[in-house]
C-alpha atoms as a PDB file:
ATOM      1  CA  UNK A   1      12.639  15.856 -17.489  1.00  0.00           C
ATOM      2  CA  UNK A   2      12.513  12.399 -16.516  1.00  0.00           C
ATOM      3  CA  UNK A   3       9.194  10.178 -16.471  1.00  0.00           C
ATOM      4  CA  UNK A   4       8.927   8.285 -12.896  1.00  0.00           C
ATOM      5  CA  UNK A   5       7.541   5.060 -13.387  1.00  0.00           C
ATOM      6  CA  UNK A   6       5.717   3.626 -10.767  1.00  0.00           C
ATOM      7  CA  UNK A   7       7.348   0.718 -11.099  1.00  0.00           C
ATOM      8  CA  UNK A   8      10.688   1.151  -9.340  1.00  0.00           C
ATOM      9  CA  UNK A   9      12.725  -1.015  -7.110  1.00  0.00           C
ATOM     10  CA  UNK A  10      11.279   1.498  -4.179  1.00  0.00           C
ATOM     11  CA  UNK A  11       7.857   1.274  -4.947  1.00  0.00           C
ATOM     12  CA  UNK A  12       7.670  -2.068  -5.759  1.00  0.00           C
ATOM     13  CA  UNK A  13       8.676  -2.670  -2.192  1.00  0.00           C
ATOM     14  CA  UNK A  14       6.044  -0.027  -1.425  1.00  0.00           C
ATOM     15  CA  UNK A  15       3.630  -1.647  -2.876  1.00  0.00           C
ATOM     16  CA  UNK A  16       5.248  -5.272  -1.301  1.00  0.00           C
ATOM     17  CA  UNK A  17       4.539  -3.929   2.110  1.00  0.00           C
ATOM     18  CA  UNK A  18       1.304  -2.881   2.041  1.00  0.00           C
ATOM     19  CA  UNK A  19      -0.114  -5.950   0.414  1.00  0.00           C
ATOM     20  CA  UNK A  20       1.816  -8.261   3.052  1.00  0.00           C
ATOM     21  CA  UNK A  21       0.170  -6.016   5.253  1.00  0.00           C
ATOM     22  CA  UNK A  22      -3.364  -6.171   3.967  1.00  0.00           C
ATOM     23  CA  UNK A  23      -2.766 -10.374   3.870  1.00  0.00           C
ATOM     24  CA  UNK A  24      -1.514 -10.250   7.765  1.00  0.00           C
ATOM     25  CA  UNK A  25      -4.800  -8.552   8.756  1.00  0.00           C
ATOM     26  CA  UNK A  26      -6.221 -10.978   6.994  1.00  0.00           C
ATOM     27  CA  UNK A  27      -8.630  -9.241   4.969  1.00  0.00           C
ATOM     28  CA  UNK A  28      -9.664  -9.519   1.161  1.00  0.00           C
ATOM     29  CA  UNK A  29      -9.098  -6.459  -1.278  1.00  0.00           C
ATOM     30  CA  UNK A  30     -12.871  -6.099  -0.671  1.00  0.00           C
ATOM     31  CA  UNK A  31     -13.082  -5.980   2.663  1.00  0.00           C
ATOM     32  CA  UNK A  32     -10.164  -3.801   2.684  1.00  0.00           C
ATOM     33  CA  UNK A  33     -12.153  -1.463  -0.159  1.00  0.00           C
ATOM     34  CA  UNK A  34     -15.387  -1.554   2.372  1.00  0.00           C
ATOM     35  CA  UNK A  35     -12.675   0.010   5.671  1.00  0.00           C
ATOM     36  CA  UNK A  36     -11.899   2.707   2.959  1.00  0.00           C
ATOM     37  CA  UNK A  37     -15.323   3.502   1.244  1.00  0.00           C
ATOM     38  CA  UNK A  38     -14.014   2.768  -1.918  1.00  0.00           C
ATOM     39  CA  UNK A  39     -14.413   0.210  -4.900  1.00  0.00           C
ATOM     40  CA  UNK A  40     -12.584  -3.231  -4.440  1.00  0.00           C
ATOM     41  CA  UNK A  41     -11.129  -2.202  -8.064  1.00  0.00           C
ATOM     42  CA  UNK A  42      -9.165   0.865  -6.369  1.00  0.00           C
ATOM     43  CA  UNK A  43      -7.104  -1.326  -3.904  1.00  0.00           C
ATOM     44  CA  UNK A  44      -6.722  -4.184  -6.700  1.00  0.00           C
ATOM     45  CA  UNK A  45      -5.358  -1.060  -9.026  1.00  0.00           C
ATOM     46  CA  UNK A  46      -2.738   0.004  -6.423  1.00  0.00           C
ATOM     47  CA  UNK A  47      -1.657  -3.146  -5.481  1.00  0.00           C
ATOM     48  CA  UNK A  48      -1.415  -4.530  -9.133  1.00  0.00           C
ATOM     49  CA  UNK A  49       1.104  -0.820  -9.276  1.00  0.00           C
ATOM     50  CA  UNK A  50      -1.981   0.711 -12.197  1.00  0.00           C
ATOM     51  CA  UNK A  51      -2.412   3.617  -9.563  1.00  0.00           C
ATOM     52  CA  UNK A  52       0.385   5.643  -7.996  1.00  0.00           C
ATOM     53  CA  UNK A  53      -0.835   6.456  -4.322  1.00  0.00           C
ATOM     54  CA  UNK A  54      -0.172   9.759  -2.661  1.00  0.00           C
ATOM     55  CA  UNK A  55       1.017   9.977   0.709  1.00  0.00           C
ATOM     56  CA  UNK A  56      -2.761  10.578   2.079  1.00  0.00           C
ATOM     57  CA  UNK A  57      -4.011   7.794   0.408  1.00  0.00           C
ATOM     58  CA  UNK A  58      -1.309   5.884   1.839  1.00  0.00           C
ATOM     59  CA  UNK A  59      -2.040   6.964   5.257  1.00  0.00           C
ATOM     60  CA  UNK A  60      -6.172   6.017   5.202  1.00  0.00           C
ATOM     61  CA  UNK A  61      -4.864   2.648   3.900  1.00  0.00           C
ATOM     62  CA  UNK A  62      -2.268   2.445   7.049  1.00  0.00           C
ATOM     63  CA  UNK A  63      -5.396   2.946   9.474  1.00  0.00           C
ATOM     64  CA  UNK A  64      -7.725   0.863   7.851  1.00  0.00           C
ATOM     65  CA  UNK A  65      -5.510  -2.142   8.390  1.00  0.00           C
ATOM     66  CA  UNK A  66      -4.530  -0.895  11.604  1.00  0.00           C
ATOM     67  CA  UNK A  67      -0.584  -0.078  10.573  1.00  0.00           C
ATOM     68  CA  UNK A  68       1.539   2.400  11.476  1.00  0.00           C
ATOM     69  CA  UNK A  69       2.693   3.583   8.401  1.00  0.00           C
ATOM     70  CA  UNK A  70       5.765   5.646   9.719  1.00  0.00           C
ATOM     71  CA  UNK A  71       6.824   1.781  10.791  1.00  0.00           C
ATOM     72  CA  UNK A  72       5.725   0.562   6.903  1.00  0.00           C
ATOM     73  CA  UNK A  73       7.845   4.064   5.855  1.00  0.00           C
ATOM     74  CA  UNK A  74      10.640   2.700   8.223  1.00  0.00           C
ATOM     75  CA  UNK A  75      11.079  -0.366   6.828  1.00  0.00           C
ATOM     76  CA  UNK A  76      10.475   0.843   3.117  1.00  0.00           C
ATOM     77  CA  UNK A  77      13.755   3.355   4.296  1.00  0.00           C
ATOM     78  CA  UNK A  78      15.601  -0.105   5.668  1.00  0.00           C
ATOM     79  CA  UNK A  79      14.739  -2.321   2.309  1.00  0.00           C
ATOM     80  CA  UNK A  80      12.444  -4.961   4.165  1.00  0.00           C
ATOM     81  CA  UNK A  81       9.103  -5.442   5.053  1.00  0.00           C
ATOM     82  CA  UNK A  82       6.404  -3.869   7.160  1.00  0.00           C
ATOM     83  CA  UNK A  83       5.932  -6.488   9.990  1.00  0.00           C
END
């Protein structure tokens, strides 16, 4: 069995896109923790790739920074970025 890193080529760009995102809204990782109830240290663990997100996860970050994620999913599929 093979041990997925989350540090792939793909998930790097994951992880690409949803930070661009976050800095096009314009928010902090703070204010971005506030939209999701959650520590600042949560998005700052995602985004540094520490913390693998699930597909739900994804999602509540998506609304909070008012995305369409099957657009950042679309763009993942097409190798560029989210906006």
């Amino acid at each position: 069995m093979t041990k997925k890193s989350v540090f792939t080529k793909r998930y790097c760009l994951f992880l690409d896109g949803i930070i661009a995102a976050r800095r096009c809204a314009a928010l902090t990782q703070q204010q971005l923790a506030d939209r999701l109830g959650r520590p600042q240290s949560y998005v700052s663990k995602y985004e540094r790739g520490e913390r693998r997100l699930d597909v739900l996860e994804f999602v509540d970050i998506a609304d909070a920074l008012d995305v369409n994620p099957c657009l950042m999913l679309n763009a993942l599929r097409k190798g560029g970025s989210s906006r």
